[in-house]
N, C-alpha and C. Protein backbone atom coordinates (compact mmCIF):
# COMPACT_ATOMS: atom_id res chain seq x y z
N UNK A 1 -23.35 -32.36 6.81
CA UNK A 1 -22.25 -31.44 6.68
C UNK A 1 -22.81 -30.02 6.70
N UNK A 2 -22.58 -29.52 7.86
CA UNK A 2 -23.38 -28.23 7.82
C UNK A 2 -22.18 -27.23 8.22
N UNK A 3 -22.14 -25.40 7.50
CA UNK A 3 -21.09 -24.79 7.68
C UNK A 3 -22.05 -23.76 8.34
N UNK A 4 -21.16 -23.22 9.22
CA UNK A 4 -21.17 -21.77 9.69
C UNK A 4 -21.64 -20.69 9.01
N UNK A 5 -22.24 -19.87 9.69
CA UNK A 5 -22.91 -18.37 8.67
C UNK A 5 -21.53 -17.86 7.92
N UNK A 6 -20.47 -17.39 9.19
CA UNK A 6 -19.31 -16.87 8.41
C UNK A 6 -18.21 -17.43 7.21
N UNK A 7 -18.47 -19.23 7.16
CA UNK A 7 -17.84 -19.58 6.22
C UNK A 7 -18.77 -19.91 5.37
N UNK A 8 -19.84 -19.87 5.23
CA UNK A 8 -20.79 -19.33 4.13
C UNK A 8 -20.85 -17.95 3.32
N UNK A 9 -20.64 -16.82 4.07
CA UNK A 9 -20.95 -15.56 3.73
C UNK A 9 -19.62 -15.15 3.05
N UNK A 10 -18.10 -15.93 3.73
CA UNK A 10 -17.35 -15.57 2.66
C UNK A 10 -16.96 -16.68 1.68
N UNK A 11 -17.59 -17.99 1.68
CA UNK A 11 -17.85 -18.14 0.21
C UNK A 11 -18.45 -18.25 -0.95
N UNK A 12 -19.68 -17.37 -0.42
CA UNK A 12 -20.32 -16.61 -1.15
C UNK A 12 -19.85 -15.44 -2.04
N UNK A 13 -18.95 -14.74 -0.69
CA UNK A 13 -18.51 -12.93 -1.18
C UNK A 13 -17.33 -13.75 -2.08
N UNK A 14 -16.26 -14.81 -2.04
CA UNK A 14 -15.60 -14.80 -2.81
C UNK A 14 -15.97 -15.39 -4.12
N UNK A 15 -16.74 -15.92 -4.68
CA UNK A 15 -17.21 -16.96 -5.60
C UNK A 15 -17.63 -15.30 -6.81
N UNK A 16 -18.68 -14.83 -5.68
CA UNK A 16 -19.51 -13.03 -6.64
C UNK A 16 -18.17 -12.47 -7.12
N UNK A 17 -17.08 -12.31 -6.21
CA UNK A 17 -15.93 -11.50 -5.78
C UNK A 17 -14.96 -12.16 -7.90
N UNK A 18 -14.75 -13.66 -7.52
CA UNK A 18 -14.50 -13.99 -8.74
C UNK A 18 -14.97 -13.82 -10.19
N UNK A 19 -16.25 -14.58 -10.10
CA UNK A 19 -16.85 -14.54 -11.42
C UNK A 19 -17.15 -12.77 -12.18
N UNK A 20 -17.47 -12.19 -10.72
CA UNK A 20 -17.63 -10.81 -11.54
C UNK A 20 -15.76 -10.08 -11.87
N UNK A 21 -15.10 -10.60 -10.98
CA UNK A 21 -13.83 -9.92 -11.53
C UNK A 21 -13.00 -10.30 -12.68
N UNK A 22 -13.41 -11.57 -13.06
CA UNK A 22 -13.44 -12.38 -14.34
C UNK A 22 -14.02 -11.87 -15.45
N UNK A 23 -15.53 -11.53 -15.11
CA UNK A 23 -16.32 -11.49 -16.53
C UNK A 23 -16.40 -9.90 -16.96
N UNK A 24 -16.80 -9.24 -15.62
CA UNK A 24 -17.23 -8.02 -15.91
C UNK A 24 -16.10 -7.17 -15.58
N UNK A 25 -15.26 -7.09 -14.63
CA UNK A 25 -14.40 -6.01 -14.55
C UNK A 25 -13.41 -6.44 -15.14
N UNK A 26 -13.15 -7.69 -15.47
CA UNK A 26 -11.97 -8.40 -16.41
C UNK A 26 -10.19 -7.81 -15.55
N UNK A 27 -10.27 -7.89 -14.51
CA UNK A 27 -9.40 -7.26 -13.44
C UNK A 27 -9.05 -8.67 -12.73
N UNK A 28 -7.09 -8.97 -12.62
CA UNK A 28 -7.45 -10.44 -12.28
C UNK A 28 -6.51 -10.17 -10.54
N UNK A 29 -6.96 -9.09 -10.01
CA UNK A 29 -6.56 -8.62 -8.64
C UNK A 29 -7.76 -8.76 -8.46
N UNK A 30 -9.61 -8.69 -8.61
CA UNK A 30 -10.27 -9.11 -7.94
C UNK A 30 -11.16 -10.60 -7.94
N UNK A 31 -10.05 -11.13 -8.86
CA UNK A 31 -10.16 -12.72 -8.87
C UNK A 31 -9.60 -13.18 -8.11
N UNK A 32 -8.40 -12.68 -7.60
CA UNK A 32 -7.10 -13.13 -6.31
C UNK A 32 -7.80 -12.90 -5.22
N UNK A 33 -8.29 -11.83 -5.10
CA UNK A 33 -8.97 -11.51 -3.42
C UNK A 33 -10.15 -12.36 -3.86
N UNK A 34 -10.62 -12.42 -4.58
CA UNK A 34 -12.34 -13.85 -4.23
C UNK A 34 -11.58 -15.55 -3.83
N UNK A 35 -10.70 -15.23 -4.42
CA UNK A 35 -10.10 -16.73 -4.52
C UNK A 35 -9.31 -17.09 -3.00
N UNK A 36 -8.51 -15.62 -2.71
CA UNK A 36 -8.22 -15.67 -1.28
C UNK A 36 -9.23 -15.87 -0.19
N UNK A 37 -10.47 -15.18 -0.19
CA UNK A 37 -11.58 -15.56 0.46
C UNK A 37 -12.67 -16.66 0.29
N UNK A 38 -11.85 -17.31 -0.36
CA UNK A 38 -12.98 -18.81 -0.70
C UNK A 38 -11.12 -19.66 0.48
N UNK A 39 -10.03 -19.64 -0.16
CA UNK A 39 -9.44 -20.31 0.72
C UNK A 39 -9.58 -19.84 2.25
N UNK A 40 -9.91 -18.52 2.28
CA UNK A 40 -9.99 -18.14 4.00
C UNK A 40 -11.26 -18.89 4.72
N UNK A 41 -12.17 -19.01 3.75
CA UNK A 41 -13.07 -19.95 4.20
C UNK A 41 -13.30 -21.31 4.49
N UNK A 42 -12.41 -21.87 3.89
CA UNK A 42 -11.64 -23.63 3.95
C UNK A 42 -11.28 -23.24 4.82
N UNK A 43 -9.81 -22.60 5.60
CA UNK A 43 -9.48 -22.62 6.95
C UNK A 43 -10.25 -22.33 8.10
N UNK A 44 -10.99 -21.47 7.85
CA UNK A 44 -12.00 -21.12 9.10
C UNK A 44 -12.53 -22.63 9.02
N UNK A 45 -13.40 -22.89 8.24
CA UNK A 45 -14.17 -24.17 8.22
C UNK A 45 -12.76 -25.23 9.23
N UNK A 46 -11.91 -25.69 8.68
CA UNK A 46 -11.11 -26.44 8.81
C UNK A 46 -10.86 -26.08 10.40
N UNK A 47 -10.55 -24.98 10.85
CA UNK A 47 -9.87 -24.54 12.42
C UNK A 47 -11.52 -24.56 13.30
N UNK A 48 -13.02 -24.76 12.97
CA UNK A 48 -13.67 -25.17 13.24
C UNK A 48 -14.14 -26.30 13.64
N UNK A 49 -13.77 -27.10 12.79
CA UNK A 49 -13.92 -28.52 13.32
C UNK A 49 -13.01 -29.18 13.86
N UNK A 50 -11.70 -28.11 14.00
CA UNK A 50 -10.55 -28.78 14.83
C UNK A 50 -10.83 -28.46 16.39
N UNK A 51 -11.28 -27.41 16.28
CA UNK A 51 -11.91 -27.39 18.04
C UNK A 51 -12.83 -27.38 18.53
N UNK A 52 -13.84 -28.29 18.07
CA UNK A 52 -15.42 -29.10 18.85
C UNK A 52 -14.47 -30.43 19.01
């Protein structure tokens, strides 16, 4: 099971994007955008393997 650079890199940026908007900025608008970019990354992934 191997993913793409770009659906790696944004679920990476969203995971940092969460935990720090959780712990440290305690702001839960940049828990929504990490969380949006971890699901944008399921679809990319997902619309990837729909067309190989």
């Amino acid at each position: 099971m191997s993913a793409s650079l770009p659906v790696l890199a944004l679920t990476v940026l969203g995971v940092l994007m969460s935990v720090l908007g959780l712990f440290a900025a305690g702001n839960i608008g940049v828990v929504a955008v990490g969380l949006v970019a971890i699901f944008g990354a399921g679809l990319l992934e997902v619309a990837g393997r729909s067309r190989s």
